[in-house]
N, C-alpha and C. Protein backbone atom coordinates (compact mmCIF):
# COMPACT_ATOMS: atom_id res chain seq x y z
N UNK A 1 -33.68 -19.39 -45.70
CA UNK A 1 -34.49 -19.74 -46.82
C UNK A 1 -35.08 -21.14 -46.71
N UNK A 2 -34.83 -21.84 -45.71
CA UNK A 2 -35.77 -23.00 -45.49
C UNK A 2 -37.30 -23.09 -45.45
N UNK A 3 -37.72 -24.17 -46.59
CA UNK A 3 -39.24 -24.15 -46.27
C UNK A 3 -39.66 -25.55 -45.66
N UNK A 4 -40.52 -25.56 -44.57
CA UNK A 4 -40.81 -26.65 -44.32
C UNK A 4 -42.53 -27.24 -43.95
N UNK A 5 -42.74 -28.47 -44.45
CA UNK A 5 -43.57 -29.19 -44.49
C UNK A 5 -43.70 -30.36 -43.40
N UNK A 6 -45.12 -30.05 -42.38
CA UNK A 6 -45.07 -30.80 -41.92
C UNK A 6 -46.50 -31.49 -41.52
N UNK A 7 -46.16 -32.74 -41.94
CA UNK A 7 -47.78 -32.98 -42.02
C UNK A 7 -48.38 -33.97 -40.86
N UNK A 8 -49.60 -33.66 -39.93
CA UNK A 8 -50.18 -34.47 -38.74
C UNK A 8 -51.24 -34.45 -38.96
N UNK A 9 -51.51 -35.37 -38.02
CA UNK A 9 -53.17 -34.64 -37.91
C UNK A 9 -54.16 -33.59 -37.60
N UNK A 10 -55.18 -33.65 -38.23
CA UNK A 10 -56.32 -32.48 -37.78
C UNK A 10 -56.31 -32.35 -36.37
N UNK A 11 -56.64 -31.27 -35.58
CA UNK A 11 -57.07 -30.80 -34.28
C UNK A 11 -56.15 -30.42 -33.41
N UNK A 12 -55.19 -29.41 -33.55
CA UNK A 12 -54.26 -28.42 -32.85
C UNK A 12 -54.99 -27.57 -32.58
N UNK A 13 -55.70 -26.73 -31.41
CA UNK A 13 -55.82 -25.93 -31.50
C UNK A 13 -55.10 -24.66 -32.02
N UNK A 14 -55.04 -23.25 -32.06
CA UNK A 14 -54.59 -22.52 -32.43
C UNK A 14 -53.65 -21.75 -32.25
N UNK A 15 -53.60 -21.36 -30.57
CA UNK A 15 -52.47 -21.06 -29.76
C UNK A 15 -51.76 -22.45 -29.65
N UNK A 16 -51.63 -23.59 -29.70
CA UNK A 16 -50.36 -24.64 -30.22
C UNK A 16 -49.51 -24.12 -30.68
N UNK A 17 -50.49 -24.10 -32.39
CA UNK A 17 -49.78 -24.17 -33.19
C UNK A 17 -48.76 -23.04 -33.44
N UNK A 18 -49.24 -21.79 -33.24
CA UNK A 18 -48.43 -20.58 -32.99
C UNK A 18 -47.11 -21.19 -31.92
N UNK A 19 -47.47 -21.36 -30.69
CA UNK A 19 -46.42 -22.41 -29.97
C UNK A 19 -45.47 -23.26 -31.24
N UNK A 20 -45.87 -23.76 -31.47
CA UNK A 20 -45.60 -25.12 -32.42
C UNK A 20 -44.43 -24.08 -33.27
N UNK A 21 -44.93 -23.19 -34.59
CA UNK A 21 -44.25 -22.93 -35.85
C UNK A 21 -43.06 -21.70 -34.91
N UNK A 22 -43.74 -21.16 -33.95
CA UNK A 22 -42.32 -19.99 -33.06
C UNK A 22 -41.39 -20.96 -32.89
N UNK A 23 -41.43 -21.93 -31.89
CA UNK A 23 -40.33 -23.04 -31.46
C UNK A 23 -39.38 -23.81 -33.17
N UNK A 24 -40.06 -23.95 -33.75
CA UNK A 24 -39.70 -24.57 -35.09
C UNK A 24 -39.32 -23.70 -36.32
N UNK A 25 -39.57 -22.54 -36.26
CA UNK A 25 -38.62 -21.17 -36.58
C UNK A 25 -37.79 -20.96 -35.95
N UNK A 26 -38.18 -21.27 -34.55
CA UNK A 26 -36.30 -20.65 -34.16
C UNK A 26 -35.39 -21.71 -34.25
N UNK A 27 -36.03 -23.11 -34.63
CA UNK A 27 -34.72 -23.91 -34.84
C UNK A 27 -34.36 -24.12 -35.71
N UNK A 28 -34.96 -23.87 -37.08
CA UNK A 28 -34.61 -23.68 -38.61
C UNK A 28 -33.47 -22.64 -38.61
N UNK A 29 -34.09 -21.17 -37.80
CA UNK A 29 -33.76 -20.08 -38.21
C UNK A 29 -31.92 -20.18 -37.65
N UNK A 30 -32.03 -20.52 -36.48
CA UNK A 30 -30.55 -21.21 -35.91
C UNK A 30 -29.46 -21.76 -36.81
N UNK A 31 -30.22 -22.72 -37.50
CA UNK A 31 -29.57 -23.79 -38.57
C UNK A 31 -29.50 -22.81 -39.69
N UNK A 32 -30.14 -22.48 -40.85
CA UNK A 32 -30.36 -22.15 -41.87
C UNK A 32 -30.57 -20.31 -41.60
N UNK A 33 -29.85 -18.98 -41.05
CA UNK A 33 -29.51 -17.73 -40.72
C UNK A 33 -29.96 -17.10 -41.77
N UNK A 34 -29.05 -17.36 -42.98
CA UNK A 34 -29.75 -16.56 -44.06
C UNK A 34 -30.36 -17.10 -45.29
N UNK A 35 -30.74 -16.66 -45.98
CA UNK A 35 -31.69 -15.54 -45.52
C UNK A 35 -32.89 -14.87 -44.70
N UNK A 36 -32.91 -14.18 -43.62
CA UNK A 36 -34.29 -14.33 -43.05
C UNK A 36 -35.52 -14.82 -43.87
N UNK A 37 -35.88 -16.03 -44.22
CA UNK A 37 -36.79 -16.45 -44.87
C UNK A 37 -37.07 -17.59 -44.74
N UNK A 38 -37.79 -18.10 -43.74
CA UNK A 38 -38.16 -19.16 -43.28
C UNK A 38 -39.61 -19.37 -43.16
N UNK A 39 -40.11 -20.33 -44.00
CA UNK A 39 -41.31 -20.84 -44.38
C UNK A 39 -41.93 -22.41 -43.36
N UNK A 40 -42.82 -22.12 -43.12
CA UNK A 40 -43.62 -23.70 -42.51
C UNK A 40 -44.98 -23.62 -42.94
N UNK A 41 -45.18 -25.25 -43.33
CA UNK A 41 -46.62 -24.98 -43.85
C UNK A 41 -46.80 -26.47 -43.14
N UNK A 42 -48.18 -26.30 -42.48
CA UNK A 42 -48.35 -27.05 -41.49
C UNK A 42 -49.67 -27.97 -42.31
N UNK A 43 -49.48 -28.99 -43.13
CA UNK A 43 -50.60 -29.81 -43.48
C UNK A 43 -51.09 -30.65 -42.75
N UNK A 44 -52.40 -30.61 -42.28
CA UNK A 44 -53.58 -31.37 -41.17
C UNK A 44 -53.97 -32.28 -42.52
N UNK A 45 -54.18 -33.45 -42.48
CA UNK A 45 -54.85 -34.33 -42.47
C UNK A 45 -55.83 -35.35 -41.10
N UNK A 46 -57.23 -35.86 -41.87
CA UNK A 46 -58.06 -36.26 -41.44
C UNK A 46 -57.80 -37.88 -41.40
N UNK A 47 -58.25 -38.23 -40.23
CA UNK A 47 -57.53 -39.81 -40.43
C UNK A 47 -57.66 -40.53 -41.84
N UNK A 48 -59.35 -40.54 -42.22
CA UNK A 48 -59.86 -41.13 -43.50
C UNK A 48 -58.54 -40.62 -44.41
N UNK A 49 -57.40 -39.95 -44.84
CA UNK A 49 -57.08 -39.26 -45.62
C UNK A 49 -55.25 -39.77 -45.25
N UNK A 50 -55.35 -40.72 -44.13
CA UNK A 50 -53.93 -40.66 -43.67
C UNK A 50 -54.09 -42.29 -43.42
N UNK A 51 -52.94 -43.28 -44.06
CA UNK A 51 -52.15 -44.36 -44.22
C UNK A 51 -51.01 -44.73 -43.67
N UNK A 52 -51.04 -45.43 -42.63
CA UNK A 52 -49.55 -46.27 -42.15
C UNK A 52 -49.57 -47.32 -42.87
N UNK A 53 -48.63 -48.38 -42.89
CA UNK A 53 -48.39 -49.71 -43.34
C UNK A 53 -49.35 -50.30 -43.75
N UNK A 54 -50.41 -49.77 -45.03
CA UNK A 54 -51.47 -50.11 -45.34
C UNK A 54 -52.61 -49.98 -44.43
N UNK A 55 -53.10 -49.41 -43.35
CA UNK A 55 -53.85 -49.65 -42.57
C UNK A 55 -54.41 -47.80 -42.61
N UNK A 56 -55.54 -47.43 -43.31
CA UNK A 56 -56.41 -46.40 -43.06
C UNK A 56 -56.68 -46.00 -41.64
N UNK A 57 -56.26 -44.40 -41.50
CA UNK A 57 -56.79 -43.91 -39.94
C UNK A 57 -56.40 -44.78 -39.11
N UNK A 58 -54.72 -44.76 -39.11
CA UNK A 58 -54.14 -45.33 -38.47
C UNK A 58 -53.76 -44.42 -36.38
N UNK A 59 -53.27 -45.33 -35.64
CA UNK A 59 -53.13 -44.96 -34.26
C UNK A 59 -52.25 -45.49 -33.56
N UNK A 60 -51.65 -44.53 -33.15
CA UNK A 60 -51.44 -43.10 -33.51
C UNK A 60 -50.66 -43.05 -34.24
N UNK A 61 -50.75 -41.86 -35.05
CA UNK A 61 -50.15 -41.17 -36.01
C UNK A 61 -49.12 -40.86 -35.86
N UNK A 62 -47.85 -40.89 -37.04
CA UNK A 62 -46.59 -40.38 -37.01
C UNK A 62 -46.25 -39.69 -37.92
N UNK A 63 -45.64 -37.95 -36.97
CA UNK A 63 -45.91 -37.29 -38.27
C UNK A 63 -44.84 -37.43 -38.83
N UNK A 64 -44.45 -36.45 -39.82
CA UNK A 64 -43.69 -35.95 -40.86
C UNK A 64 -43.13 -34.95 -40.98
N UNK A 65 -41.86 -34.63 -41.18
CA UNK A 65 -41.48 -32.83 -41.42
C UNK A 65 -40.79 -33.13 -42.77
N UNK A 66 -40.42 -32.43 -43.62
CA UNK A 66 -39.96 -32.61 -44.69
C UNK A 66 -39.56 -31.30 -45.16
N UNK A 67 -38.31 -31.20 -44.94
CA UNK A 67 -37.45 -29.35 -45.04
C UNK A 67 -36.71 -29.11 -46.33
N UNK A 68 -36.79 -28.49 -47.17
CA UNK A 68 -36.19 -27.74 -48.70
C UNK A 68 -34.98 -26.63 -47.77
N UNK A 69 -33.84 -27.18 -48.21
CA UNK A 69 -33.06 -25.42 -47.56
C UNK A 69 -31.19 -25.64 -48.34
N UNK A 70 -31.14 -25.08 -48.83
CA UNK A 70 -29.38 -24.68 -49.16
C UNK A 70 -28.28 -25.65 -48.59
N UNK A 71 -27.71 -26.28 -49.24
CA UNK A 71 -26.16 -26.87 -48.97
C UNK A 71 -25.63 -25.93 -48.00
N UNK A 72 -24.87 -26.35 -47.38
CA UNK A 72 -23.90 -25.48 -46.94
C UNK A 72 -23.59 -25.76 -45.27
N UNK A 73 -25.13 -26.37 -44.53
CA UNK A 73 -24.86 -26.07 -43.28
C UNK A 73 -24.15 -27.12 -43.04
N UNK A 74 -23.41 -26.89 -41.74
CA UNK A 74 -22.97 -28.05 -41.42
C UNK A 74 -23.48 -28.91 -40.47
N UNK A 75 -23.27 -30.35 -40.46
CA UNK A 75 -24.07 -31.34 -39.70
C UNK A 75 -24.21 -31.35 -38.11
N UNK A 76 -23.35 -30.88 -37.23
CA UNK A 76 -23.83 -30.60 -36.37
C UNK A 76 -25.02 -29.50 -35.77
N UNK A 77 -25.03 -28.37 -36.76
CA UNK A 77 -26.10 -27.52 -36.39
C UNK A 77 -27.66 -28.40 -37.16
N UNK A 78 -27.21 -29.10 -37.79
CA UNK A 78 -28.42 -30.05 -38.48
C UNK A 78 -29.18 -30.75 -37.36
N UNK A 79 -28.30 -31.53 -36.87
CA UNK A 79 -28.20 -32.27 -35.57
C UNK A 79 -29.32 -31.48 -34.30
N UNK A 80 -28.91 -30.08 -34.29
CA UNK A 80 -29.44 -29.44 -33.20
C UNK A 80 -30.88 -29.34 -33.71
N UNK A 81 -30.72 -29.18 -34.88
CA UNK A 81 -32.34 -28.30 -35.18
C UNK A 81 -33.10 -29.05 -35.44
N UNK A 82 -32.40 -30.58 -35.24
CA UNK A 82 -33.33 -31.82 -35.69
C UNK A 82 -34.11 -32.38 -34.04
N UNK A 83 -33.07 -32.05 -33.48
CA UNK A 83 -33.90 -32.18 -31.93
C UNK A 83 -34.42 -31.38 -31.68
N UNK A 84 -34.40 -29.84 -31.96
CA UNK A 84 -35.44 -28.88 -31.46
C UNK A 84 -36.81 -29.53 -32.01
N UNK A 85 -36.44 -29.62 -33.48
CA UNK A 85 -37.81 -29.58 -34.14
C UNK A 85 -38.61 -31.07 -33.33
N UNK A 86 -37.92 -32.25 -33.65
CA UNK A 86 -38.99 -33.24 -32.27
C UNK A 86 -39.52 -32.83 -31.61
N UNK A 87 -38.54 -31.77 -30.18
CA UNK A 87 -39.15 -31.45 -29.12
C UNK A 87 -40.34 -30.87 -29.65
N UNK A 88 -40.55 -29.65 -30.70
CA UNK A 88 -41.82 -28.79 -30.65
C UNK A 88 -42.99 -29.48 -31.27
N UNK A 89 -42.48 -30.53 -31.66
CA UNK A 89 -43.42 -31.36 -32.82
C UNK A 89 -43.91 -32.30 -31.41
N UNK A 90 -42.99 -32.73 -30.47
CA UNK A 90 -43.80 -33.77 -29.34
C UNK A 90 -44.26 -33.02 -28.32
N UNK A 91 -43.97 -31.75 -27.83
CA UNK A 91 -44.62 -30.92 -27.00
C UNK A 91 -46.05 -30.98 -27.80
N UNK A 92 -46.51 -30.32 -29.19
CA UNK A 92 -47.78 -29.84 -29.32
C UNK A 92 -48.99 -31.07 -29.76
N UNK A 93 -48.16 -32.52 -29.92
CA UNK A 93 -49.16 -33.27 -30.32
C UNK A 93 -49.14 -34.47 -29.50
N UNK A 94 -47.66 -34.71 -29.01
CA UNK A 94 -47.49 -35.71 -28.01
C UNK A 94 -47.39 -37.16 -29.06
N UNK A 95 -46.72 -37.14 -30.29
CA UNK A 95 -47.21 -38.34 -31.04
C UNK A 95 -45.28 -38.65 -31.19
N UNK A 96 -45.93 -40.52 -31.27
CA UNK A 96 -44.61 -40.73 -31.41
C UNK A 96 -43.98 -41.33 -32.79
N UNK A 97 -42.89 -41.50 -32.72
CA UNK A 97 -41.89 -41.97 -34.15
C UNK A 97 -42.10 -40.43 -35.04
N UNK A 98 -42.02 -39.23 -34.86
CA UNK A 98 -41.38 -38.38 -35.43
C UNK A 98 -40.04 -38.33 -36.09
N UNK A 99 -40.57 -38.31 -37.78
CA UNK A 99 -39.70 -38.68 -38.73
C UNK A 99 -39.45 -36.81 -39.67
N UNK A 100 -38.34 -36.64 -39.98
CA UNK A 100 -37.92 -35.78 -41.14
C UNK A 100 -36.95 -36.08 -41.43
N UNK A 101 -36.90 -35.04 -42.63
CA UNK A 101 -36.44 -35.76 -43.58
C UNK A 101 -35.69 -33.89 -44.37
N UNK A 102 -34.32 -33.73 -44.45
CA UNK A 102 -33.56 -32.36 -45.03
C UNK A 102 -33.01 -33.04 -46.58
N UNK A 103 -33.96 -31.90 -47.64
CA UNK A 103 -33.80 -32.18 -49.22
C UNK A 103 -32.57 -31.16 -49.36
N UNK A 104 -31.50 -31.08 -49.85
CA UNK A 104 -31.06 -29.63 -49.55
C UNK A 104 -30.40 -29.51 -51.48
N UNK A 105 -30.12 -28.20 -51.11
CA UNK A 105 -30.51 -27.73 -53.07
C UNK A 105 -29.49 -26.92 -53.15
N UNK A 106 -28.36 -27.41 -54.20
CA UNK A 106 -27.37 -26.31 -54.28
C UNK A 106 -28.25 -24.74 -54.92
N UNK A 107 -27.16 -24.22 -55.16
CA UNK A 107 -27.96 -22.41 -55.38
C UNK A 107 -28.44 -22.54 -56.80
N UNK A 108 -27.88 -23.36 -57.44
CA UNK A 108 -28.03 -23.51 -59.32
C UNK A 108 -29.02 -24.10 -59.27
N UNK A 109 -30.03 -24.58 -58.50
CA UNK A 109 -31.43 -25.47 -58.75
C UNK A 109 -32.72 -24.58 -57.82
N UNK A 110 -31.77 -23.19 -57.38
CA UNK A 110 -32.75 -22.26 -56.65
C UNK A 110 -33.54 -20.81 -57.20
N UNK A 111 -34.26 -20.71 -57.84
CA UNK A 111 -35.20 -19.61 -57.83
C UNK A 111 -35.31 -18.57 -57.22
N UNK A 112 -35.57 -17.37 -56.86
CA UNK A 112 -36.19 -16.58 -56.30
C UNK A 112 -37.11 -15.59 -57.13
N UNK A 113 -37.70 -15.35 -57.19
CA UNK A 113 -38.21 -14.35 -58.40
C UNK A 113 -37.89 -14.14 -59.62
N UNK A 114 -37.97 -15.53 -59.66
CA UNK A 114 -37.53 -16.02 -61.49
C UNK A 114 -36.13 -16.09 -61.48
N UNK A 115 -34.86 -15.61 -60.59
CA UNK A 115 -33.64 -15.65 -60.79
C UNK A 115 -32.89 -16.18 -60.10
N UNK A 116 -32.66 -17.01 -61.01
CA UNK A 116 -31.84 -18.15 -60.13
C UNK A 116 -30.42 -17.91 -58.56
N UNK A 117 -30.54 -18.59 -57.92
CA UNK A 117 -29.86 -18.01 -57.00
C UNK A 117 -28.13 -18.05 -57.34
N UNK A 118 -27.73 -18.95 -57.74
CA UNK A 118 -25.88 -19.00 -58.06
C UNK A 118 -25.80 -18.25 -58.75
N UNK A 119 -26.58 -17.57 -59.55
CA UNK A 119 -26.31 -16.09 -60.51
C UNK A 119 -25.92 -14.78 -59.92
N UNK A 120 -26.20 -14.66 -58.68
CA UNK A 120 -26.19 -13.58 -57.84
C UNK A 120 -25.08 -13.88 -56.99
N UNK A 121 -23.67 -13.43 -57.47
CA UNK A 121 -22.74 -13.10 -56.31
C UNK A 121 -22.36 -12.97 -55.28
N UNK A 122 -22.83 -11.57 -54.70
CA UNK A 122 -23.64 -11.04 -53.08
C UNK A 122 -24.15 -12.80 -52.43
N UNK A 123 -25.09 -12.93 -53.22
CA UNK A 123 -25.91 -13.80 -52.41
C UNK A 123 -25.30 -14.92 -52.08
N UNK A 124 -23.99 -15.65 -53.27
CA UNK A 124 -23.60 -16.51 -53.20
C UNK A 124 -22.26 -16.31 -52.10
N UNK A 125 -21.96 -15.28 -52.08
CA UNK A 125 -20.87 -15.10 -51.05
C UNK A 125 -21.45 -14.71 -49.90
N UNK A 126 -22.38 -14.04 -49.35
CA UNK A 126 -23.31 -13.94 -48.37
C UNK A 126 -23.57 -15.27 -47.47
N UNK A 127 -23.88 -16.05 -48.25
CA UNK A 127 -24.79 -17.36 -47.93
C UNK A 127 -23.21 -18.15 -47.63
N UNK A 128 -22.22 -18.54 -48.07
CA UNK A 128 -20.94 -18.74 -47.69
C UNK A 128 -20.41 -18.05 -46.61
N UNK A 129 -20.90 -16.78 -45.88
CA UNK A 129 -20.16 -16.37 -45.07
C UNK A 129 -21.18 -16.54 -43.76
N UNK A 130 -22.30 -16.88 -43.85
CA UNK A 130 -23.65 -17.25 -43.14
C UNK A 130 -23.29 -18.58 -42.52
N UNK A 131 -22.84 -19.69 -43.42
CA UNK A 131 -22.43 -20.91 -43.04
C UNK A 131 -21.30 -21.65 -42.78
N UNK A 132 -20.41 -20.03 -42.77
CA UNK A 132 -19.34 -20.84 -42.43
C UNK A 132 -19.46 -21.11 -40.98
């Protein structure tokens, strides 16, 4: 159930990025098992539109990942999926100081189709037996 945000610059081509979100699914998906539901949303910004240390259309750029996903895992598989994700993030753009950043959300602050996730049993013992 991890969703992740990651924001660079404009001009990946297309087969990259497919490169890019496969490699970075499978290292979420590694870390974070269940539920098969793993989200990436890949925000391009244009230099005019992107800020370092006060300085507009800055060079080069450093991106960002910024991941939403469930308590539970433990820190060494964090660890792993934090170096996968560099590698696929410096394979497809080659940029350096790659920064993220894991928000993580017990089940009582989680949604799914209007219903909250610690309400659901199954899911809550599921997701406990996923991470152990």
């Amino acid at each position: 159930m991890p969703i992740g945000y990651l924001d660079v610059p404009t001009g990946l081509d297309l087969d990259r990025k497919r490169t890019l979100v496969k490699a970075m699914y499978d290292a979420m998906h590694e870390a974070y098992p269940f539920p098969d539901d793993t989200r990436i949303f890949l925000r391009e910004w244009p230099g005019e539109n992107l800020s370092q240390n006060g300085e507009l259309d800055p060079e080069p750029v450093r991106p960002v990942f910024t991941i939403h996903a469930p308590q539970g895992v433990n820190t060494d598989a964090k660890r792993t999926m934090m170096r996968k994700l560099n590698t696929a993030v410096e394979d497809a753009y080659g940029l350096p100081e790659f920064q993220a950043f894991i928000l993580e959300h017990p089940l009582h602050l989680v949604a799914n189709e209007g219903n909250v996730l610690a309400d659901d049993p199954k899911r809550v013992e599921d997701q406990r037996q996923a991470y152990s």
